[in-house]
Protein backbone atom coordinates (compact mmCIF):
# COMPACT_ATOMS: atom_id res chain seq x y z
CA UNK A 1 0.03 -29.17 126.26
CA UNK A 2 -2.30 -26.74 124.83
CA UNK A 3 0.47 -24.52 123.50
CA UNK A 4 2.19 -27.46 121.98
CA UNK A 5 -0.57 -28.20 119.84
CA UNK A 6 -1.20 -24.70 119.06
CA UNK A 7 2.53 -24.28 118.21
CA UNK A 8 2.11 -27.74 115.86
CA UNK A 9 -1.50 -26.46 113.99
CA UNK A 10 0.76 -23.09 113.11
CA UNK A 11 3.61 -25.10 111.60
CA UNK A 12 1.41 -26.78 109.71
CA UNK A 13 -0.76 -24.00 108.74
CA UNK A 14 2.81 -22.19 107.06
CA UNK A 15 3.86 -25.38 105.78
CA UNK A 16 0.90 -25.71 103.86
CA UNK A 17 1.01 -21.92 103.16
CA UNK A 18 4.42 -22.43 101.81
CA UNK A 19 3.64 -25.07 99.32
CA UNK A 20 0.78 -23.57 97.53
CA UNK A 21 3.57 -20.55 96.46
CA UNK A 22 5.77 -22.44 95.34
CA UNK A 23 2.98 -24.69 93.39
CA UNK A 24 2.24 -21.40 91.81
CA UNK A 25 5.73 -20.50 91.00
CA UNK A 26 6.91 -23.72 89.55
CA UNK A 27 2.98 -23.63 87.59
CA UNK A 28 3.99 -20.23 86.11
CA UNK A 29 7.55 -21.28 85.15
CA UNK A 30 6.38 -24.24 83.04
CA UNK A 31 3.49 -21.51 81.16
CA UNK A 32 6.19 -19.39 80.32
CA UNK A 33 8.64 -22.16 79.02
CA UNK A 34 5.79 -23.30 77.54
CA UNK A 35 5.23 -19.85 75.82
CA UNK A 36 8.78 -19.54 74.99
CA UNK A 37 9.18 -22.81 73.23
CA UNK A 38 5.83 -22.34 71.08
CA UNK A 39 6.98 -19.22 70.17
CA UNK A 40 10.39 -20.24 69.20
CA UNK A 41 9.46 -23.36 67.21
CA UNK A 42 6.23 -21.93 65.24
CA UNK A 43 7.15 -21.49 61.47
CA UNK A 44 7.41 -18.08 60.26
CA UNK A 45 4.64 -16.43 57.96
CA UNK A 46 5.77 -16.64 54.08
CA UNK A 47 6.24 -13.28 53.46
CA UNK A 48 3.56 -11.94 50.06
CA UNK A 49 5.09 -10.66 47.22
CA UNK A 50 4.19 -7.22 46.13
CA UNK A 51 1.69 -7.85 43.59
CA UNK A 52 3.48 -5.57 40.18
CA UNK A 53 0.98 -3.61 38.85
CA UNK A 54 -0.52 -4.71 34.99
CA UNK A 55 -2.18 -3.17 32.00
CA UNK A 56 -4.83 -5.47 30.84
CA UNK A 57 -5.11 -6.64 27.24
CA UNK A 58 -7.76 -4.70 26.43
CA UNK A 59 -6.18 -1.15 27.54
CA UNK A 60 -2.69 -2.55 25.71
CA UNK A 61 -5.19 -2.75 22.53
CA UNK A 62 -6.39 0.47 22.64
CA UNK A 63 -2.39 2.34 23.23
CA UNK A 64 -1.83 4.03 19.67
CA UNK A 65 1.01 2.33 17.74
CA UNK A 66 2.90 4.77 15.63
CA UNK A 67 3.15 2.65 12.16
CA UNK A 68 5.73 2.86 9.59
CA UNK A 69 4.12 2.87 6.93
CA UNK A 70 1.94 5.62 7.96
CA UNK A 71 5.05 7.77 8.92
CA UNK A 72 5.86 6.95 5.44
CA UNK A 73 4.67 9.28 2.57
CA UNK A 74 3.52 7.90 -0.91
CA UNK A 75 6.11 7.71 -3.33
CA UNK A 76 4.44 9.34 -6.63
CA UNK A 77 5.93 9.14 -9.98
CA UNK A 78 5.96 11.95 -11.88
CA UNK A 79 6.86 11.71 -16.17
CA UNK A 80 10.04 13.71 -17.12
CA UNK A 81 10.32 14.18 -20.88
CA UNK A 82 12.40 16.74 -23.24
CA UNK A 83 9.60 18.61 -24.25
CA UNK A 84 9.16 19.97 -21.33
CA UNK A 85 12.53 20.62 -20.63
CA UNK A 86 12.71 22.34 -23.67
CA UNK A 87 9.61 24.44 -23.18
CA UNK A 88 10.92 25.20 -19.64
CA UNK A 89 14.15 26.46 -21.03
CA UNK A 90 12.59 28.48 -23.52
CA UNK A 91 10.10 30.06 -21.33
CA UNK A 92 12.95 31.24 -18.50
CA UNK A 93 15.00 32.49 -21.32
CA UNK A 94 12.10 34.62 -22.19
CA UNK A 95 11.59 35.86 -18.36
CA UNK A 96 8.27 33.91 -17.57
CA UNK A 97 9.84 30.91 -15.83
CA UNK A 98 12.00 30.86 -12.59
CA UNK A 99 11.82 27.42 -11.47
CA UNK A 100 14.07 24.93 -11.64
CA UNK A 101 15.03 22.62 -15.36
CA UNK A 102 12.75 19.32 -13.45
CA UNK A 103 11.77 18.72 -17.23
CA UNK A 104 8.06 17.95 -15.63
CA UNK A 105 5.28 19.96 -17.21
CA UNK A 106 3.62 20.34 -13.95
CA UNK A 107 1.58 23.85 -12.41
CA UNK A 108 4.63 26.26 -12.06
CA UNK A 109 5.52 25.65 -16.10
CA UNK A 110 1.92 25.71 -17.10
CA UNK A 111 1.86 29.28 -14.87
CA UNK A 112 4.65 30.58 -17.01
CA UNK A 113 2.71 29.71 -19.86
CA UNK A 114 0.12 31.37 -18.96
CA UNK A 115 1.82 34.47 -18.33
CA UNK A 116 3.21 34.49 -21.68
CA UNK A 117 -0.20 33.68 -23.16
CA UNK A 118 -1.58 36.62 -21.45
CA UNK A 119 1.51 38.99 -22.50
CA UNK A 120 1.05 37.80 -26.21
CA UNK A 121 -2.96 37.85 -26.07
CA UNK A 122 -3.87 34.54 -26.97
CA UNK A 123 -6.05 32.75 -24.57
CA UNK A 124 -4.25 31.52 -21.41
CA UNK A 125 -4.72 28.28 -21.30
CA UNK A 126 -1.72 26.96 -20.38
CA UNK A 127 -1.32 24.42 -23.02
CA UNK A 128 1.32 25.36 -26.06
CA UNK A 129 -0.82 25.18 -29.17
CA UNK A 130 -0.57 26.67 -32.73
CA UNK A 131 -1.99 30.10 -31.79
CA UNK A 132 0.44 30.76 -28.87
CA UNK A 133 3.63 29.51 -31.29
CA UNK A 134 2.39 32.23 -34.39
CA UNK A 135 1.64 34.49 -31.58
CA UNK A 136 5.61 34.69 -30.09
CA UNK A 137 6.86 34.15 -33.59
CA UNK A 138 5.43 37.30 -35.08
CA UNK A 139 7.51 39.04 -31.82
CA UNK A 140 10.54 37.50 -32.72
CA UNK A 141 10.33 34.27 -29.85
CA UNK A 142 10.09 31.24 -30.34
CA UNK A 143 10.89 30.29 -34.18
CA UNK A 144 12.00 28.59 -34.79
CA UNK A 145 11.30 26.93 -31.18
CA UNK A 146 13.15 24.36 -29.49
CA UNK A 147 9.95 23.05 -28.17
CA UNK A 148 7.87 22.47 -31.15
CA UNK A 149 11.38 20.37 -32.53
CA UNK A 150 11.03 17.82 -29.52
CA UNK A 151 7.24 17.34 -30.11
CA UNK A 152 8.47 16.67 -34.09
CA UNK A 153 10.75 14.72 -33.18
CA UNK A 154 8.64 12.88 -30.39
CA UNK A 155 5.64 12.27 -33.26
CA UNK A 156 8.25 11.34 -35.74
CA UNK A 157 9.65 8.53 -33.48
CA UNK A 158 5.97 7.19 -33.02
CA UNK A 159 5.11 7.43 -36.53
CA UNK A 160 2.27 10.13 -36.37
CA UNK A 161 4.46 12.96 -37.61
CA UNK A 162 6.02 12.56 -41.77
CA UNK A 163 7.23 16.62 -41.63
CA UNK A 164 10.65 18.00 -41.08
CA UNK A 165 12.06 18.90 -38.03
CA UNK A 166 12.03 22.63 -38.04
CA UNK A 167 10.82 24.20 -35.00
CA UNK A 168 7.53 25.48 -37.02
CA UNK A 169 4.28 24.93 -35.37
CA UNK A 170 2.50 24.54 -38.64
CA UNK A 171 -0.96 22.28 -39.97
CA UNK A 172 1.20 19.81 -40.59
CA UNK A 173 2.69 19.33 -36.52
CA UNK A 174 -1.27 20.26 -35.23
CA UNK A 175 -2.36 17.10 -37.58
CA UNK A 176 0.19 15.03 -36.17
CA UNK A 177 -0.64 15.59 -32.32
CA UNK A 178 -4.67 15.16 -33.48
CA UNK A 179 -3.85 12.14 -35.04
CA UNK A 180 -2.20 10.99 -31.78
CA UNK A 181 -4.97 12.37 -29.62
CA UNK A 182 -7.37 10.15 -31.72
CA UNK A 183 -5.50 7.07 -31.62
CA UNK A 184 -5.37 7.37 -27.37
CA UNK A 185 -8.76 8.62 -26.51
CA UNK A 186 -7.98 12.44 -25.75
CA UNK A 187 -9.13 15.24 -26.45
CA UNK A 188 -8.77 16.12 -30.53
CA UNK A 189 -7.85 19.97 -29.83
CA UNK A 190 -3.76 19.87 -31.20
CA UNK A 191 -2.54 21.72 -28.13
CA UNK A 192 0.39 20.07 -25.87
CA UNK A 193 -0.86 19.46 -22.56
CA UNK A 194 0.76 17.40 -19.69
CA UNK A 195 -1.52 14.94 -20.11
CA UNK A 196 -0.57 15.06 -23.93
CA UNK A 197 3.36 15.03 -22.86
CA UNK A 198 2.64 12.14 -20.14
CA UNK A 199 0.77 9.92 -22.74
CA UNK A 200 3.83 10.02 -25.45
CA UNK A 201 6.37 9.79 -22.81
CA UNK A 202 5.22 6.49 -21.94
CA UNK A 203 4.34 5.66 -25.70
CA UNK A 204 8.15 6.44 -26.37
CA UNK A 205 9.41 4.38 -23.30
CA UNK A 206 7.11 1.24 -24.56
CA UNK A 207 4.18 1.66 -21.95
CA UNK A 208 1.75 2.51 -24.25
């Protein structure tokens, strides 16, 4: 009898053994499904766009901007006129000019003047007066002088000039460019100077 009941309390002792593992087995297999199906149903993260990099306004501001109109250079206008043409002519005939027939009495013809001035002894001023015209004549240049027949005929055309047209830089062509000086504000000293040549340029083209 007692090894009946002994053989009964050990049945129930594994049976009781036996449930509590398989508790915990079936207990673990609904954590992990449990796991599994959170895992598998959570919404994925939005993925963050790379942020681009950017220049702020102020920096943009301060970037040099090449302009046009500083790669541009100044247009400057520059008086052309047949006295100095001629004078330019007359001059490289005579071996004191080597630029080129522009017709502008800029520094380059007032050099070659100059030269000539120096070579005849009259002062070098670069401006063709009187003296420098008796001065090459007595040597055989310039006279009659092509130069001296534009200013004549540049005078003439303005009324300031009565003479003939000879090539002879005489009283009467000094008066002529005096009276002009007078009548424009320059200087009264008879000589033609490019700012003599520029002022009846634009007196012959109606600017004056």
């Amino acid at each position: 009898m007692t090894d009946h009941n002994h053989h009964h309390a050990s049945s129930d002792e594994n049976g009781g053994y036996m449930w509590v593992v398989v508790s915990l087995v079936f207990g673990a297999v609904v954590i992990v499904g449990a796991l599994l199906w959170v895992r598998h149903n959570a919404p994925s993260p939005t993925p963050v766009p790379a942020q681009r990099a950017t220049v702020p306004p102020a920096a943009l501001s301060a970037t040099p901007v090449p302009s046009a109109a500083m790669a541009t250079p100044t247009a400057v206008m520059v008086e052309t006129s047949d006295r100095a043409e001629a004078l330019q002519r007359e001059l490289k005939a005579l071996g004191y000019y080597a630029g080129a027939l522009d017709a502008v009495f800029g520094p380059s013809t007032q050099d070659a003047l100059r030269r000539l001035q120096a070579h005849l002894g009259v002062p070098a001023t670069g401006d063709f007066d009187a003296k420098t015209w008796r001065a090459a004549a007595a040597k055989g240049d310039l006279s009659p002088s092509q130069t001296v027949m534009t200013i004549q005929l540049a005078l003439k055309n303005l009324s300031e000039y009565q003479g003939v047209i000879d090539g002879q830089f005489g009283s009467e062509t000094e008066a002529a460019i005096r009276r002009y000086e007078k009548a424009h504000g320059l200087p009264q000293d008879g000589a033609w100077s490019p700012t003599l040549d520029t002022a009846v340029e634009q007196s012959l083209d109606g600017n004056d």
